[in-house]
N, C-alpha and C. Protein backbone atom coordinates (compact mmCIF):
# COMPACT_ATOMS: atom_id res chain seq x y z
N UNK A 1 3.77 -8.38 -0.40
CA UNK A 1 5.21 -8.19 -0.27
C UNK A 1 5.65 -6.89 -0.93
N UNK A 2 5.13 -6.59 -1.93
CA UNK A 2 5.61 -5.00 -2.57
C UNK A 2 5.29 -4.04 -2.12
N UNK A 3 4.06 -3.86 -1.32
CA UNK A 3 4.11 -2.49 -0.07
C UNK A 3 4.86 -2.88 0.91
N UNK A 4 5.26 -3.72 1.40
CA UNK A 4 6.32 -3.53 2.36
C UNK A 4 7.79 -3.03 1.78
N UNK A 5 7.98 -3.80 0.38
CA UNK A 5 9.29 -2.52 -0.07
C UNK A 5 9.42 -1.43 -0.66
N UNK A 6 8.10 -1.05 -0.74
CA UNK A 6 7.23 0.23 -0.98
C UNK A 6 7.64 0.94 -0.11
N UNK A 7 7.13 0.44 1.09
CA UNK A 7 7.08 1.14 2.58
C UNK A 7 8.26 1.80 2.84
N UNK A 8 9.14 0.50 3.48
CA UNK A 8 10.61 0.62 3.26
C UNK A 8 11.54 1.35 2.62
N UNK A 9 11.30 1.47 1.25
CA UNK A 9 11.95 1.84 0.32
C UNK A 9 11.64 4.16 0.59
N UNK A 10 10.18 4.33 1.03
CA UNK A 10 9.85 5.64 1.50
C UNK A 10 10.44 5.94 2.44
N UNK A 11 10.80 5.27 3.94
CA UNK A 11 10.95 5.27 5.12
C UNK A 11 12.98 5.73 5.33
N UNK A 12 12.98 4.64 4.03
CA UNK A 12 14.96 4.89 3.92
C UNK A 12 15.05 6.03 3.00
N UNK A 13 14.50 6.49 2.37
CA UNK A 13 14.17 7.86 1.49
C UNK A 13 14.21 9.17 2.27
N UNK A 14 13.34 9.16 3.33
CA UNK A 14 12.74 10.31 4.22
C UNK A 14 13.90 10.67 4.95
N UNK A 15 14.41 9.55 5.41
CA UNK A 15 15.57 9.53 6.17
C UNK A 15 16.56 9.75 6.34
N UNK A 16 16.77 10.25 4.86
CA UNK A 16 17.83 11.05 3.72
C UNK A 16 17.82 12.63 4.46
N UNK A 17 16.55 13.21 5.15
CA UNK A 17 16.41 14.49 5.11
C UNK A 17 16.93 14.97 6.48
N UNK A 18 17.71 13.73 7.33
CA UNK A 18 18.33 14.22 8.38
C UNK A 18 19.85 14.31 8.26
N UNK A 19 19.97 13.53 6.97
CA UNK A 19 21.38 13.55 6.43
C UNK A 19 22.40 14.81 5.82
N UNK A 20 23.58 15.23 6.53
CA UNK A 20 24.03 16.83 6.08
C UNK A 20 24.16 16.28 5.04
N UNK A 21 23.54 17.94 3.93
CA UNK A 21 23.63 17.15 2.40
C UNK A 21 25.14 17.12 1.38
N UNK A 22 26.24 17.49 2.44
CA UNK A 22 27.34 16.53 1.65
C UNK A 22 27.36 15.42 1.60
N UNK A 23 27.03 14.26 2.74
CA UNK A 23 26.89 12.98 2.93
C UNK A 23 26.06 11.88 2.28
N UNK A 24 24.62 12.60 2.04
CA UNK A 24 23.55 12.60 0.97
C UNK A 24 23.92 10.97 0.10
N UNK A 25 24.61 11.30 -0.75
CA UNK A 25 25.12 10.58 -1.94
C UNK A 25 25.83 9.03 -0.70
N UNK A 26 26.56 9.41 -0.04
CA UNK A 26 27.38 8.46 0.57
C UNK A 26 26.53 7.30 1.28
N UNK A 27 25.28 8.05 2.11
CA UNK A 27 24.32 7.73 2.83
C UNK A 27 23.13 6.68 2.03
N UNK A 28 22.46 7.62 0.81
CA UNK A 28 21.89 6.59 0.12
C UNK A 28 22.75 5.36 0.00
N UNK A 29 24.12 5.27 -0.61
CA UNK A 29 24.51 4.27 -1.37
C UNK A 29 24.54 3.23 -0.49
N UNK A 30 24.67 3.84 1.39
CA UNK A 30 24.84 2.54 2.07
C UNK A 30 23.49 1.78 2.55
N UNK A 31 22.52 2.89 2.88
CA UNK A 31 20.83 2.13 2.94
C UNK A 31 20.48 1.14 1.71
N UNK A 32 21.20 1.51 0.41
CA UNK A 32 21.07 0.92 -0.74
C UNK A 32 21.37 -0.76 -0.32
N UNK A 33 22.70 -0.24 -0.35
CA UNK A 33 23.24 -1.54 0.12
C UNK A 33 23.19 -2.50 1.16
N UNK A 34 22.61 -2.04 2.44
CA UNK A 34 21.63 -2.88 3.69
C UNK A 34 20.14 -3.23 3.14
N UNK A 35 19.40 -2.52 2.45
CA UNK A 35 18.61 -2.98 1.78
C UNK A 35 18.20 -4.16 1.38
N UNK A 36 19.16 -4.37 0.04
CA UNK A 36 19.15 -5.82 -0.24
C UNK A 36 19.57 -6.97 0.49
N UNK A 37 20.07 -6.87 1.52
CA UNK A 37 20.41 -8.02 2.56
C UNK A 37 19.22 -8.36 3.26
């Protein structure tokens, strides 16, 4: 179970790098927050 939120946790990271980086901050906080659901 911890490489899969390993995995996950890289995959919503990377994904950051298509994000314009004013949004950056806004963007993590909401993957953050779908995350734990």
């Amino acid at each position: 179970m911890e490489n899969y939120v390993s995995r996950r946790t890289m995959k919503n990271l990377a994904a950051l790098v298509f994000v314009p980086e004013q949004n950056v901050i806004q963007e993590f906080t909401h993957i953050k927050e779908k995350a734990s659901e």
